[in-house]
Protein backbone atom coordinates (compact mmCIF):
# COMPACT_ATOMS: atom_id res chain seq x y z
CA UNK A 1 -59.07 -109.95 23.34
CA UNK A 2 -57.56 -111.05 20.44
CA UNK A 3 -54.25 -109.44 18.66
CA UNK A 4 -53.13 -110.23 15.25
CA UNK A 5 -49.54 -108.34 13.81
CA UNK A 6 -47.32 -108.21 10.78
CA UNK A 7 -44.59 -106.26 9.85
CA UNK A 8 -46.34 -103.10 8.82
CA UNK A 9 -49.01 -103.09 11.25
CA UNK A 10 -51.31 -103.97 14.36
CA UNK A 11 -54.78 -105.59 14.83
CA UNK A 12 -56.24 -105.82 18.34
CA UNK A 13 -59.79 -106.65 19.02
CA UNK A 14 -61.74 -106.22 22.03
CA UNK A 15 -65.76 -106.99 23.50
CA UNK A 16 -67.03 -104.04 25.59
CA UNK A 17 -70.05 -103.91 27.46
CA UNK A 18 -71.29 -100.58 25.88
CA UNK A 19 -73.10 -98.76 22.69
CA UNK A 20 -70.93 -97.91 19.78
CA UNK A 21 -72.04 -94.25 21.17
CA UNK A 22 -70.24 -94.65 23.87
CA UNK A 23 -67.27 -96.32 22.74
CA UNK A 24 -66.70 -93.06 20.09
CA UNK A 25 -67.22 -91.06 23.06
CA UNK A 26 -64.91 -92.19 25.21
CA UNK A 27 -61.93 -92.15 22.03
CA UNK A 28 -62.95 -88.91 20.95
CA UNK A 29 -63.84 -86.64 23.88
CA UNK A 30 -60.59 -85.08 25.65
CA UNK A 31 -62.35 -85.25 29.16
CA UNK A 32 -63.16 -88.54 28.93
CA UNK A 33 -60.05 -89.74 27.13
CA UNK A 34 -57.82 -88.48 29.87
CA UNK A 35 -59.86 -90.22 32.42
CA UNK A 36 -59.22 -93.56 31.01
CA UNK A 37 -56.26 -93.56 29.04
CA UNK A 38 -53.26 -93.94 30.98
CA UNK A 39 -52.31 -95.45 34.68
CA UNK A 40 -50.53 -93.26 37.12
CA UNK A 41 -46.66 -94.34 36.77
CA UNK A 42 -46.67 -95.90 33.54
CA UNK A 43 -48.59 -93.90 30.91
CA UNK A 44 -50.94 -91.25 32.08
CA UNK A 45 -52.84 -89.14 29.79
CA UNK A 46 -52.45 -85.74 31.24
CA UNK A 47 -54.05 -83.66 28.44
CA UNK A 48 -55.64 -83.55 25.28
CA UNK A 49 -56.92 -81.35 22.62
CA UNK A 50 -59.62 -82.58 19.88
CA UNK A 51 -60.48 -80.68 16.44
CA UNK A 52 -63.03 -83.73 15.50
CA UNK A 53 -63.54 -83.12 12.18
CA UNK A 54 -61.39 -84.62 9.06
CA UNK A 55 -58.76 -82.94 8.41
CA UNK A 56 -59.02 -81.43 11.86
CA UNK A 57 -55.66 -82.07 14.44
CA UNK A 58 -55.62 -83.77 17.94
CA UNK A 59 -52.59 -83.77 20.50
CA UNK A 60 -52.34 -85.79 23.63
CA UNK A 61 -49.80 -84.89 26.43
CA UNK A 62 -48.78 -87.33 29.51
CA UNK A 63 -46.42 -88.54 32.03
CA UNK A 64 -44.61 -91.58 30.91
CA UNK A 65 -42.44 -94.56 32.94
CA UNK A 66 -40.05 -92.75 35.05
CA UNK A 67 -41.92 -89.41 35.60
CA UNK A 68 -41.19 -88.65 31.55
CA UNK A 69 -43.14 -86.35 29.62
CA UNK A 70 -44.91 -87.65 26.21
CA UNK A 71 -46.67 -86.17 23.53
CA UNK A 72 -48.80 -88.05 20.74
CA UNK A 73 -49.78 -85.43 17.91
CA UNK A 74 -51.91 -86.30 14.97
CA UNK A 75 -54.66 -85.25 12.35
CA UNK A 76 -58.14 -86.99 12.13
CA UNK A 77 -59.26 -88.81 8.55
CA UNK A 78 -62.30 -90.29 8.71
CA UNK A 79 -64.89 -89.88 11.32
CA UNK A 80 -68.08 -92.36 10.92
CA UNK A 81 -70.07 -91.75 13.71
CA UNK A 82 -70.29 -94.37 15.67
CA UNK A 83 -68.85 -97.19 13.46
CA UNK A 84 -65.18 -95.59 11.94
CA UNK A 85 -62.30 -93.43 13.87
CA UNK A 86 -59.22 -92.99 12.33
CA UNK A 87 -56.05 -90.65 12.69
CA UNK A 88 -52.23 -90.02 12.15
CA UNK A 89 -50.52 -90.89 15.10
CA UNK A 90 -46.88 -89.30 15.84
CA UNK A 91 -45.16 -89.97 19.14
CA UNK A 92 -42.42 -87.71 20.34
CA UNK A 93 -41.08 -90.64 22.30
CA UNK A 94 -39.22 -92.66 19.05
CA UNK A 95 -36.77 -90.64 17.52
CA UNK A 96 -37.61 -92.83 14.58
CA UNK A 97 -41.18 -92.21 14.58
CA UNK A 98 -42.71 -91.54 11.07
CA UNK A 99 -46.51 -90.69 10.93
CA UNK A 100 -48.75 -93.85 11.54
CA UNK A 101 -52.11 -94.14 11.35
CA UNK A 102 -54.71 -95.35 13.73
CA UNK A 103 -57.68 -96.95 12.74
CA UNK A 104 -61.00 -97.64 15.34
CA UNK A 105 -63.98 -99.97 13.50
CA UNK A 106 -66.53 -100.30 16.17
CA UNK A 107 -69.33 -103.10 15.51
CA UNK A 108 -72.12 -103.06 18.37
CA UNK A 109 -74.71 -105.72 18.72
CA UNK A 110 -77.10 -105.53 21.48
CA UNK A 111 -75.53 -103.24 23.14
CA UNK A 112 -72.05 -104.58 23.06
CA UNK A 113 -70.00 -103.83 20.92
CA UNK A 114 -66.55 -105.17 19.27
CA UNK A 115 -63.75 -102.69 19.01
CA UNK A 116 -61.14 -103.49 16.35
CA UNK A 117 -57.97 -101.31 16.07
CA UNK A 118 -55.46 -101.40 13.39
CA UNK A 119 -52.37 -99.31 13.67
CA UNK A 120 -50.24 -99.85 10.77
CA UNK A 121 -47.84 -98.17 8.15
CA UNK A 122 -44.83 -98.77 10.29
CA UNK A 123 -41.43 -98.07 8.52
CA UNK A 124 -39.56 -100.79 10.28
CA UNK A 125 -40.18 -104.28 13.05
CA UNK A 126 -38.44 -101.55 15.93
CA UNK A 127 -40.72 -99.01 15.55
CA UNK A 128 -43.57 -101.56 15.51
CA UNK A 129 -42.01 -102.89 18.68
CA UNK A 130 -42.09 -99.95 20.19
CA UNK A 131 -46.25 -99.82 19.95
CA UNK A 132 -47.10 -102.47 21.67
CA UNK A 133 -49.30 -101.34 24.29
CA UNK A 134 -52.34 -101.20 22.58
CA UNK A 135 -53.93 -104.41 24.38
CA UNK A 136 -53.52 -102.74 27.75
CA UNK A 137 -55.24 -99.25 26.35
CA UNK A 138 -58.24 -101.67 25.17
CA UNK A 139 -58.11 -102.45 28.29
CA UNK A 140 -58.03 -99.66 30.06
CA UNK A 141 -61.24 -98.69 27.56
CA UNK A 142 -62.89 -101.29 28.36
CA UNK A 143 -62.47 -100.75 32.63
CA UNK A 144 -64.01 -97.27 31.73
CA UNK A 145 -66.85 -98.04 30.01
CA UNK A 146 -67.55 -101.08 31.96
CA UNK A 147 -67.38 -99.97 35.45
């Protein structure tokens, strides 16, 4: 995995042993997201609702690091099936939070496939700071699709 960052945004990139198909999947359908996205203590994905279409609005509810509640709300902008995801992102856990966006480009060769994520149009370095987790979500991605 391999993580790039600058003031305004966030690049991670990660190898997973699956089809592009499957990668989209797994990001865009609420079963499947809440069966990978999260680990039981620290960040667990509890919920989610989907409107996959641009323009269309997604919300994610969880359990956070001491038992509490989250909730991620956003709006989908482009959907390229299976190469392009992208979406506002608004957390309810930074009081700071303006709306961010999200950005999936998924590249699959022979069946693997490279999943680069850009989150960017951060207002400040703290708020920035405060999204840092996206190498252990690839992760967690990746232990889904892969196991």
């Amino acid at each position: 995995m391999s993580s790039t960052s600058a003031v305004d945004a966030i690049v991670e990139e990660i190898t997973i042993k699956a089809s592009a198909d499957r990668v989209f999947d797994a990001l865009t359908d609420p079963a499947q997201r809440v069966a990978w996205w999260g680990l039981k203590g620290r960040f667990e994905t509890t919920h989610m609702e989907s409107d996959l279409r641009p323009g269309g609005r997604w919300m994610m509810r969880g359990v956070g690091m001491g038992g509490k509640p989250f909730r991620v709300v956003g709006e989908y902008q482009t959907i390229e099936r299976p190469r392009v995801l992208s979406f506002t992102w608004l957390p309810d856990w930074d009081e700071h939070a303006t709306e961010t966006m999200v950005r999936f480009d998924l590249h699959e060769n022979d069946g693997v496939t490279t999943v680069r994520l850009t989150h960017s149009g951060f207002a400040s370095e703290g708020s920035r700071a405060r999204h840092q987790g996206w190498p252990q979500i690839l992760s967690w991605l990746q232990g889904y699709l892969e196991r």
